[in-house]
N, C-alpha and C. Protein backbone atom coordinates (compact mmCIF):
# COMPACT_ATOMS: atom_id res chain seq x y z
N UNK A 1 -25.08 -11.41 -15.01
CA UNK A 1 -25.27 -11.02 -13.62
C UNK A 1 -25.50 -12.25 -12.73
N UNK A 2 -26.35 -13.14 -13.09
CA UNK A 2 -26.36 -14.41 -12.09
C UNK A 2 -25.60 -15.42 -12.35
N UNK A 3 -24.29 -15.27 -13.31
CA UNK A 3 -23.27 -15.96 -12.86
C UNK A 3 -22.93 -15.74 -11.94
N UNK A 4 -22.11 -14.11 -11.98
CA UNK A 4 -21.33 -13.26 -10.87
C UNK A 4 -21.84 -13.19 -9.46
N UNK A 5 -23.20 -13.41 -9.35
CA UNK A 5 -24.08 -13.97 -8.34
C UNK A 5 -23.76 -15.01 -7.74
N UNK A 6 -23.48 -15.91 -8.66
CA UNK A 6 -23.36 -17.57 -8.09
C UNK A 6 -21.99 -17.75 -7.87
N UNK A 7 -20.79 -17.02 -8.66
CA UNK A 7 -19.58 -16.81 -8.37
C UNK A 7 -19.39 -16.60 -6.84
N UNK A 8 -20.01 -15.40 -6.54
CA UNK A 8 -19.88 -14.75 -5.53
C UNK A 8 -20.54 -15.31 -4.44
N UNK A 9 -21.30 -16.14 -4.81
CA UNK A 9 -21.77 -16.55 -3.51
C UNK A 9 -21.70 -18.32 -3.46
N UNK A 10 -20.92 -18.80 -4.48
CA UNK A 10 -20.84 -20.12 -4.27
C UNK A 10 -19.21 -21.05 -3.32
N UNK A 11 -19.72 -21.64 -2.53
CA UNK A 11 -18.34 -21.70 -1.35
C UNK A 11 -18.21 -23.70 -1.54
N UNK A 12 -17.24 -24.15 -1.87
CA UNK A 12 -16.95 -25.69 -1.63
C UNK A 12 -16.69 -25.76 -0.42
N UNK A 13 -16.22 -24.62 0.81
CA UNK A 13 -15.96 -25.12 1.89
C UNK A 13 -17.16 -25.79 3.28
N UNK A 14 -16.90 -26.86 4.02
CA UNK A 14 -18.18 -27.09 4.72
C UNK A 14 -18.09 -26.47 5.71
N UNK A 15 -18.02 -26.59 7.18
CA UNK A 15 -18.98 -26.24 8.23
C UNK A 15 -17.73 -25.82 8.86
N UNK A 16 -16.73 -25.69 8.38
CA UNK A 16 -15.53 -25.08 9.35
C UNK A 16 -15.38 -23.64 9.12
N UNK A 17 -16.36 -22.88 8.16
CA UNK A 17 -16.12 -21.78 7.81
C UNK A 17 -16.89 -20.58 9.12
N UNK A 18 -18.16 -21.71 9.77
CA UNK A 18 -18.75 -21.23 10.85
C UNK A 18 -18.48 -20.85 11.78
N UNK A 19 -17.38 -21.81 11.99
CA UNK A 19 -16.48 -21.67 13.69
C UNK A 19 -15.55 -20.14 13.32
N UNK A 20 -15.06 -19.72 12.04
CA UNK A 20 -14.61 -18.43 12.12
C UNK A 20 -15.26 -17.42 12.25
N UNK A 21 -16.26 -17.66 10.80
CA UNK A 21 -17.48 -16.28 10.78
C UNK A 21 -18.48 -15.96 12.21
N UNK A 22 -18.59 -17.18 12.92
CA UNK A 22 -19.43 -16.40 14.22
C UNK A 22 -18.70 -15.26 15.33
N UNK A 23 -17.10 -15.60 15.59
CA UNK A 23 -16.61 -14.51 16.29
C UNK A 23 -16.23 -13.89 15.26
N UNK A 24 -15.54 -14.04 14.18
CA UNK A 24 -15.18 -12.69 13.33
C UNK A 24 -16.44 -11.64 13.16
N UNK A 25 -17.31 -11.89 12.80
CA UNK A 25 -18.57 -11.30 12.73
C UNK A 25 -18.82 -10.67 13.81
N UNK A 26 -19.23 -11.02 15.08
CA UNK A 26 -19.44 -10.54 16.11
C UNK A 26 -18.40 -8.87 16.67
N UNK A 27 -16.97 -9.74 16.14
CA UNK A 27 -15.90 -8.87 16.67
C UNK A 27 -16.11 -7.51 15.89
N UNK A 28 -16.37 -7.70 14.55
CA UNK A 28 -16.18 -6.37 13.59
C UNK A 28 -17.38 -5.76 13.92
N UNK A 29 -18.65 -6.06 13.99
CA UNK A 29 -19.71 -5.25 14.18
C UNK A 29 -19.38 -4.65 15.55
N UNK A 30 -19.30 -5.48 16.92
CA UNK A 30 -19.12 -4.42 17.93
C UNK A 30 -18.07 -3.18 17.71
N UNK A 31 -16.76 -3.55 17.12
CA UNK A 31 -16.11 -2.27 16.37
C UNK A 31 -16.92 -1.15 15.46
N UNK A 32 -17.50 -1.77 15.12
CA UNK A 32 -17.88 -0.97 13.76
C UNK A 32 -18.96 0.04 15.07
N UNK A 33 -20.09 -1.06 15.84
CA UNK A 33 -20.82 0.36 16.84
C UNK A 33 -20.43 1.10 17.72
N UNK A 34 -18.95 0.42 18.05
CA UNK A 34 -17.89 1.56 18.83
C UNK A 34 -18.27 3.31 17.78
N UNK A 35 -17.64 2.84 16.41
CA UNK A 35 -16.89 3.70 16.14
C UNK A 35 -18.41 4.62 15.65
N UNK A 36 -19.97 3.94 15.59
CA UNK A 36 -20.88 4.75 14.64
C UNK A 36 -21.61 4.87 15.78
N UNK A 37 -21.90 4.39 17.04
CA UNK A 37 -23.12 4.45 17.68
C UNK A 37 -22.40 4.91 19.37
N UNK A 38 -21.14 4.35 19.39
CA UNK A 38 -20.45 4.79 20.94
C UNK A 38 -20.36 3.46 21.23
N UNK A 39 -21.46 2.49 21.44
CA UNK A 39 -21.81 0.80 22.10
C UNK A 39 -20.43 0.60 22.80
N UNK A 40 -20.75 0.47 23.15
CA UNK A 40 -19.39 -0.52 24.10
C UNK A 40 -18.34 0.21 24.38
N UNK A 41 -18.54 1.85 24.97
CA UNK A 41 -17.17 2.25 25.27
C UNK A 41 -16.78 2.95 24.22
N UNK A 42 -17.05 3.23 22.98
CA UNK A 42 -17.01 3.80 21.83
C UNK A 42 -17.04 5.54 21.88
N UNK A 43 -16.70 5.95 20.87
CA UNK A 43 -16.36 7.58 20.55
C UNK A 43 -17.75 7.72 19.91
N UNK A 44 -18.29 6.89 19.18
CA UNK A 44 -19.36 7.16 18.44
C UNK A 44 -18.52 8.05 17.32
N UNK A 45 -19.74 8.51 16.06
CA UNK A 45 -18.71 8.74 14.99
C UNK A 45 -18.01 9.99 15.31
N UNK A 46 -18.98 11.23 15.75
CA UNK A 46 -18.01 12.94 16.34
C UNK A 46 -17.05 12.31 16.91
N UNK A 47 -16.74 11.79 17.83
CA UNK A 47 -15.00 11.30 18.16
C UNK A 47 -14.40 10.58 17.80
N UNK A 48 -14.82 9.82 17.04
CA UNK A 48 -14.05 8.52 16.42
C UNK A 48 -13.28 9.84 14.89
N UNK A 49 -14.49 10.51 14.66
CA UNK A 49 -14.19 11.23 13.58
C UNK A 49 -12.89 12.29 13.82
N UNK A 50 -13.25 12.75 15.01
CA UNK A 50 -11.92 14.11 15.15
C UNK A 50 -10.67 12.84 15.66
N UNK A 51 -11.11 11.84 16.13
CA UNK A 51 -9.29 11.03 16.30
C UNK A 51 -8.77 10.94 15.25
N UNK A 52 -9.57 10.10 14.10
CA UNK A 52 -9.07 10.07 12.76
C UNK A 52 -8.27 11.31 11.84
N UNK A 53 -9.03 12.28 11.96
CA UNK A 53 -8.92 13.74 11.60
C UNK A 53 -7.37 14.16 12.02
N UNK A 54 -7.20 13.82 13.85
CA UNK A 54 -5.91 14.03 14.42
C UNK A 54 -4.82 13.34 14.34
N UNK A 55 -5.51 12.09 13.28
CA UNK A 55 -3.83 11.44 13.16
C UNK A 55 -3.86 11.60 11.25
N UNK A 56 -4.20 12.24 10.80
CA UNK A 56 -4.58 12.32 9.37
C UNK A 56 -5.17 12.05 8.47
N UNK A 57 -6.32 10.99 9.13
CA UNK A 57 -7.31 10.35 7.85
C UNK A 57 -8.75 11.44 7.66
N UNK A 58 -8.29 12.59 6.76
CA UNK A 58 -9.43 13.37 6.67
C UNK A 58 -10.36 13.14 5.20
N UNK A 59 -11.61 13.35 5.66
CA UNK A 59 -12.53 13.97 6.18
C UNK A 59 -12.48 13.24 7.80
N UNK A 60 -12.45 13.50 8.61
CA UNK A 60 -12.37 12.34 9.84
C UNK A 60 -14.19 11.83 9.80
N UNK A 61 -14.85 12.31 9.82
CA UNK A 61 -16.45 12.25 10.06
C UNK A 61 -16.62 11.23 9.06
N UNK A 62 -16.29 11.20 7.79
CA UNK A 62 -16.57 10.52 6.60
C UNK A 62 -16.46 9.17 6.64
N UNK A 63 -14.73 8.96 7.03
CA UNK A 63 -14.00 8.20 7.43
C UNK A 63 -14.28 7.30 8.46
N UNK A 64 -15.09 7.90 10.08
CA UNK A 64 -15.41 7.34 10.57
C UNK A 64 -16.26 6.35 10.53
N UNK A 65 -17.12 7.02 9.67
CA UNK A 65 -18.51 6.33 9.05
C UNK A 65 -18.37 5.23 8.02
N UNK A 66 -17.49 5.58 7.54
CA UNK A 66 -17.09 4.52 6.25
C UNK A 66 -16.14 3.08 6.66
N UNK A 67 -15.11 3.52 7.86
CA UNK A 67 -14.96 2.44 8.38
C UNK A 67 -16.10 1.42 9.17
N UNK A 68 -16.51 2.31 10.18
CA UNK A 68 -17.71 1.83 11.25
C UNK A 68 -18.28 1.11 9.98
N UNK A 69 -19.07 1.53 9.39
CA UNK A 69 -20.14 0.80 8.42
C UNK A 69 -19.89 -0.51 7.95
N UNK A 70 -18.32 -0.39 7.50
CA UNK A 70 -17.55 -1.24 6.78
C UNK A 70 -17.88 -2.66 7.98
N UNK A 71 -17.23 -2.28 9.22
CA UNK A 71 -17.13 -3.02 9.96
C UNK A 71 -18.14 -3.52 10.73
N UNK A 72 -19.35 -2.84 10.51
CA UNK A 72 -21.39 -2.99 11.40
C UNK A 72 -21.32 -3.83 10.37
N UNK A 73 -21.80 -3.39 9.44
CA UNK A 73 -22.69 -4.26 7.98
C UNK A 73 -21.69 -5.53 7.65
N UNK A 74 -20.36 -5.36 7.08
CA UNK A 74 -19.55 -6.61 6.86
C UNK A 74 -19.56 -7.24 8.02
N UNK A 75 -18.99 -6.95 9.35
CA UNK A 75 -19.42 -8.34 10.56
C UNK A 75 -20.49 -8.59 10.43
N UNK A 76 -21.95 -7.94 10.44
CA UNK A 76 -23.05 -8.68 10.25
C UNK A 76 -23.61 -9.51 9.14
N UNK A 77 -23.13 -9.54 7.58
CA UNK A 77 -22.87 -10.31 6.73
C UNK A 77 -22.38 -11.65 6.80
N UNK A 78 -21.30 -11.15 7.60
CA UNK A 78 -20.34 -12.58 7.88
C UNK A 78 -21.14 -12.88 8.64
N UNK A 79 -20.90 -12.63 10.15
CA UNK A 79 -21.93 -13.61 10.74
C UNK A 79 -23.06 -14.38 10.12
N UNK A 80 -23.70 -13.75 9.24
CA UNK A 80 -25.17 -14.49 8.57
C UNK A 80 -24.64 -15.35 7.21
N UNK A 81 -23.58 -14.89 6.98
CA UNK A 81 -23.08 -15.86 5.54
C UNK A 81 -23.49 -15.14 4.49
N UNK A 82 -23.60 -14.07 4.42
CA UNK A 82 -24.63 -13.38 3.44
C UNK A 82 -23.46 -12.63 2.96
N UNK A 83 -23.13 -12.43 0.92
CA UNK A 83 -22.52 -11.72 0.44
C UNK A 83 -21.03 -11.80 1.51
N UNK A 84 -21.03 -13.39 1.25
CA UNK A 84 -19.30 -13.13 2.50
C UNK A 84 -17.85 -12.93 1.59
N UNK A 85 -17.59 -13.15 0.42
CA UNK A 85 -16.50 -12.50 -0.33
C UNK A 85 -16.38 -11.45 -0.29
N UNK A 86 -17.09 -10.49 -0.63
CA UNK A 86 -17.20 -9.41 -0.95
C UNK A 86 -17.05 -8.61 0.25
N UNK A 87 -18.05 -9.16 1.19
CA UNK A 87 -17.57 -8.25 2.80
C UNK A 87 -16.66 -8.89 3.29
N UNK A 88 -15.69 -9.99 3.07
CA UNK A 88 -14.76 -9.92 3.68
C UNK A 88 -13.44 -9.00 2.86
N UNK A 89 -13.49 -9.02 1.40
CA UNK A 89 -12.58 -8.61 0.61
C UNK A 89 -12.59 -6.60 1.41
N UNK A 90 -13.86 -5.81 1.53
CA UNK A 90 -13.69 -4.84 2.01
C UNK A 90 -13.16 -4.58 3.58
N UNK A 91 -13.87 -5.73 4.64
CA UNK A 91 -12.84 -5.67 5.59
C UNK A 91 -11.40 -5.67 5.87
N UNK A 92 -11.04 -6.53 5.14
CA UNK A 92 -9.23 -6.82 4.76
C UNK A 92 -8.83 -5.43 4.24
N UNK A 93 -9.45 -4.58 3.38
CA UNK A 93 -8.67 -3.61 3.11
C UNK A 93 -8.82 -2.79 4.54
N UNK A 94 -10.05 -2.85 5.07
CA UNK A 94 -10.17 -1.05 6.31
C UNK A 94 -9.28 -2.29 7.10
N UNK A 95 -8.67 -3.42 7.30
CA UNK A 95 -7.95 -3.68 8.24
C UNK A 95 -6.46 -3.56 8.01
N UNK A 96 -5.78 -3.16 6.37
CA UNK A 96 -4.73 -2.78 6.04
C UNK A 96 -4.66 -1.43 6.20
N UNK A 97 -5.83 -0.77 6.05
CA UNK A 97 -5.71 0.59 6.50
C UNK A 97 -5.42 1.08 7.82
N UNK A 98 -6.35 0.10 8.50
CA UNK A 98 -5.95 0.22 10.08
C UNK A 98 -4.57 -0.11 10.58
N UNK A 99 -3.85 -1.20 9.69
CA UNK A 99 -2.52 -1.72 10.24
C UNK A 99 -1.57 -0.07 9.67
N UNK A 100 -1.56 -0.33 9.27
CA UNK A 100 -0.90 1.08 8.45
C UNK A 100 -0.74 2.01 8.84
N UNK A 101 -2.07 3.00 8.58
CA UNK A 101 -2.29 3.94 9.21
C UNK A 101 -2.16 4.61 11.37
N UNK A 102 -2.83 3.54 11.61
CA UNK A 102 -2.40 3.58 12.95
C UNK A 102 -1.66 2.61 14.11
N UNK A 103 -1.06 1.36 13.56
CA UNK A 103 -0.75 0.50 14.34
C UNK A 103 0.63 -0.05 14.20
N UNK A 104 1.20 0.30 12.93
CA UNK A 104 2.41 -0.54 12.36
C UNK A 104 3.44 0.32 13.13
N UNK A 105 3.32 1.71 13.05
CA UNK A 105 4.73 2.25 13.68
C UNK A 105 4.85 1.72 15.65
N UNK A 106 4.03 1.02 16.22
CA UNK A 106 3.81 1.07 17.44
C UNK A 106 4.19 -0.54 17.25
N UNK A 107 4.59 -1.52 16.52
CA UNK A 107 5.37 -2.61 16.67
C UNK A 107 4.34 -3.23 16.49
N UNK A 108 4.41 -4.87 16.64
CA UNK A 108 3.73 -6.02 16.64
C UNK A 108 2.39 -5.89 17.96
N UNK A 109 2.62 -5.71 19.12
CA UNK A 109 1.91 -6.43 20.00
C UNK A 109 0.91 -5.29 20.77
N UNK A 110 -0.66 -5.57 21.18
CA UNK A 110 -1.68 -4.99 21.11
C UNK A 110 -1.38 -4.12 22.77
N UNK A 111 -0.05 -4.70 23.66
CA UNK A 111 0.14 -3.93 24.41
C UNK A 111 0.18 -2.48 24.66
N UNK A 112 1.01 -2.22 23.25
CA UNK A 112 1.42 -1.48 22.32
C UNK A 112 0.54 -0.70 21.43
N UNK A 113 -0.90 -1.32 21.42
CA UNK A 113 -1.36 -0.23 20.49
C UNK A 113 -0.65 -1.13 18.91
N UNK A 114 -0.38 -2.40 18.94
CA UNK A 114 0.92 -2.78 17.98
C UNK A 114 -0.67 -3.34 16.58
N UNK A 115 -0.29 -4.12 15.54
CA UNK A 115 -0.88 -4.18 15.17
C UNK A 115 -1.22 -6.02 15.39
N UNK A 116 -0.87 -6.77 16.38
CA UNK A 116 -1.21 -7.98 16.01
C UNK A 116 -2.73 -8.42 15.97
N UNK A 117 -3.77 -7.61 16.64
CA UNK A 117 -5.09 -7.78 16.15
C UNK A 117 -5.68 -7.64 15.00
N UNK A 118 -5.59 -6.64 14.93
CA UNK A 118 -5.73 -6.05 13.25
C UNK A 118 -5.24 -7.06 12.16
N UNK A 119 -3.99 -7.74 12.58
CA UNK A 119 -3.62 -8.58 11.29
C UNK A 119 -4.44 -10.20 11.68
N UNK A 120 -4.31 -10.18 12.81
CA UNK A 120 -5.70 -11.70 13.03
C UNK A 120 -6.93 -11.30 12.33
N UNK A 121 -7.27 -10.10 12.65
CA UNK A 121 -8.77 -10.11 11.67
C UNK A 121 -8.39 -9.79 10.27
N UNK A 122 -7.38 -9.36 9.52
CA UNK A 122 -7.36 -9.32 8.27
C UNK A 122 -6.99 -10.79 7.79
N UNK A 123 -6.35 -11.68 8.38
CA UNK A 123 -5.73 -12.86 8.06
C UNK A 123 -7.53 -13.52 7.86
N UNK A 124 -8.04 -13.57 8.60
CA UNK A 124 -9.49 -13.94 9.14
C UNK A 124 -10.53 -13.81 7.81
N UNK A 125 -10.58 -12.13 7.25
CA UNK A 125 -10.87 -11.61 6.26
C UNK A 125 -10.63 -12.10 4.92
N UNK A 126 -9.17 -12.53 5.15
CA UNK A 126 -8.70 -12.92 3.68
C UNK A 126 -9.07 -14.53 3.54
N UNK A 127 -9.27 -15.04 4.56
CA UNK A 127 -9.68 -16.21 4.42
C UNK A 127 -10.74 -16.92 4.54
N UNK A 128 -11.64 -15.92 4.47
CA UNK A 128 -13.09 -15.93 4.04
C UNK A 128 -13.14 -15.60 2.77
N UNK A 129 -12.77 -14.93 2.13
CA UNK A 129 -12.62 -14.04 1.28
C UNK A 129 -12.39 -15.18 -0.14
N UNK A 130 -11.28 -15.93 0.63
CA UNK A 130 -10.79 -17.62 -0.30
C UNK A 130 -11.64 -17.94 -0.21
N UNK A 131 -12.20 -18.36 0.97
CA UNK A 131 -13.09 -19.81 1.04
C UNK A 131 -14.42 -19.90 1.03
N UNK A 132 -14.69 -18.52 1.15
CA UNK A 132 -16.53 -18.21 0.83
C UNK A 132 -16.85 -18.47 2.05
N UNK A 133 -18.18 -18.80 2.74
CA UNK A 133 -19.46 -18.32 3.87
C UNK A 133 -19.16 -20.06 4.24
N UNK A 134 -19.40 -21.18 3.49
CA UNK A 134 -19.45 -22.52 3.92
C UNK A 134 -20.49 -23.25 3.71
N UNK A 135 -21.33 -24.24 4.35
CA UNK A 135 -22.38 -24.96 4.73
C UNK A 135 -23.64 -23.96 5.15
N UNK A 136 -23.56 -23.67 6.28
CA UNK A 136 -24.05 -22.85 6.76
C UNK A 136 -24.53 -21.50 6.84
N UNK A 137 -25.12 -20.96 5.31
CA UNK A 137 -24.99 -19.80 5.35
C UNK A 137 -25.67 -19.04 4.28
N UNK A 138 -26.00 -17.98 4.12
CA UNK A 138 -27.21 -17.64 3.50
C UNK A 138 -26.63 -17.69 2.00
N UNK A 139 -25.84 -17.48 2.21
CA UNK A 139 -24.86 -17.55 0.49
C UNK A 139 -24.85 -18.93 -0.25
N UNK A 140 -24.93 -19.85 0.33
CA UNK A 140 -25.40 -21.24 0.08
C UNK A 140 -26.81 -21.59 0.16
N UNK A 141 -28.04 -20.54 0.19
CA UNK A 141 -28.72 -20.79 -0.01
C UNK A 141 -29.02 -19.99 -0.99
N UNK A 142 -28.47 -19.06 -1.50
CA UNK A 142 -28.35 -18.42 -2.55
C UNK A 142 -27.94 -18.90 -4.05
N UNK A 143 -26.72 -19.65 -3.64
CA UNK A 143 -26.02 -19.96 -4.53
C UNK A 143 -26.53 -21.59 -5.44
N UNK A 144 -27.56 -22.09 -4.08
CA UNK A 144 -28.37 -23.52 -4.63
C UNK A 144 -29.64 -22.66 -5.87
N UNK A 145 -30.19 -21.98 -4.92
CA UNK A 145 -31.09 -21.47 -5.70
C UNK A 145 -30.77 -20.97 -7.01
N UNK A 146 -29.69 -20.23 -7.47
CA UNK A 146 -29.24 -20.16 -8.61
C UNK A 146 -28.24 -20.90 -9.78
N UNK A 147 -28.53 -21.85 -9.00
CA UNK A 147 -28.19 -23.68 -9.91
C UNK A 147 -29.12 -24.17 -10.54
């Protein structure tokens, strides 16, 4: 177990991993309280849930919650550096789900409803995901401690 610990939370990359994780982080959690709390203009989950529901991702309520969460708790991870493989590896998927499910038939561009956001934050995701949390970050203080 405290290999997979130190696996998981050990990053060679330095301080450039910061300049991503502070807006990626930021960006997914305000999504994520769109979709669980309303914040910012949001459905909160009852509407976020029956949209989902209306384009086919049922349970919609479930769904809502399971993305939102995905996207509250993993942006706030990232932001802090904390367990950042792992929450980025689950973001990248709800952001293939998102390309997929609702954005790919509507083309490339966000004019559109298209998916080119969605694939900046999965690109974002996956490359945290490589490169671990960085210098800066609670996972590196994790990962000393279990050296």
């Amino acid at each position: 177990m405290k290999a997979l610990a130190k696996n998981i939370t050990h990053s060679t990359a330095g301080f450039n991993t910061l300049a991503l994780r502070l807006p990626i982080g930021i960006i997914f959690m305000a999504h994520g309280g769109q979709k669980i709390f309303g914040w910012f203009g949001g459905y909160g989950l009852e509407g976020t849930g029956q949209w989902m529901a209306s384009i086919g991702i049922e349970p919609g309520v479930l769904m809502a919650f399971l993305a939102g969460s995905a996207e509250l708790v993993g942006g706030l991870f990232i932001l802090l550096g904390l367990l950042t493989r792992p929450s980025a590896v689950v973001l990248a998927f709800t952001m293939i789900i998102a390309i997929v499910s609702v954005h790919l038939t509507n083309g490339l561009f966000m004019a559109n409803n298209g998916y080119e956001f969605a694939l900046a934050l999965l690109a974002a995701s996956v490359s945290l995901a490589l490169s671990g949390s960085g210098k800066v970050a609670i996972d590196n203080t994790i990962a000393t401690k279990l050296a």
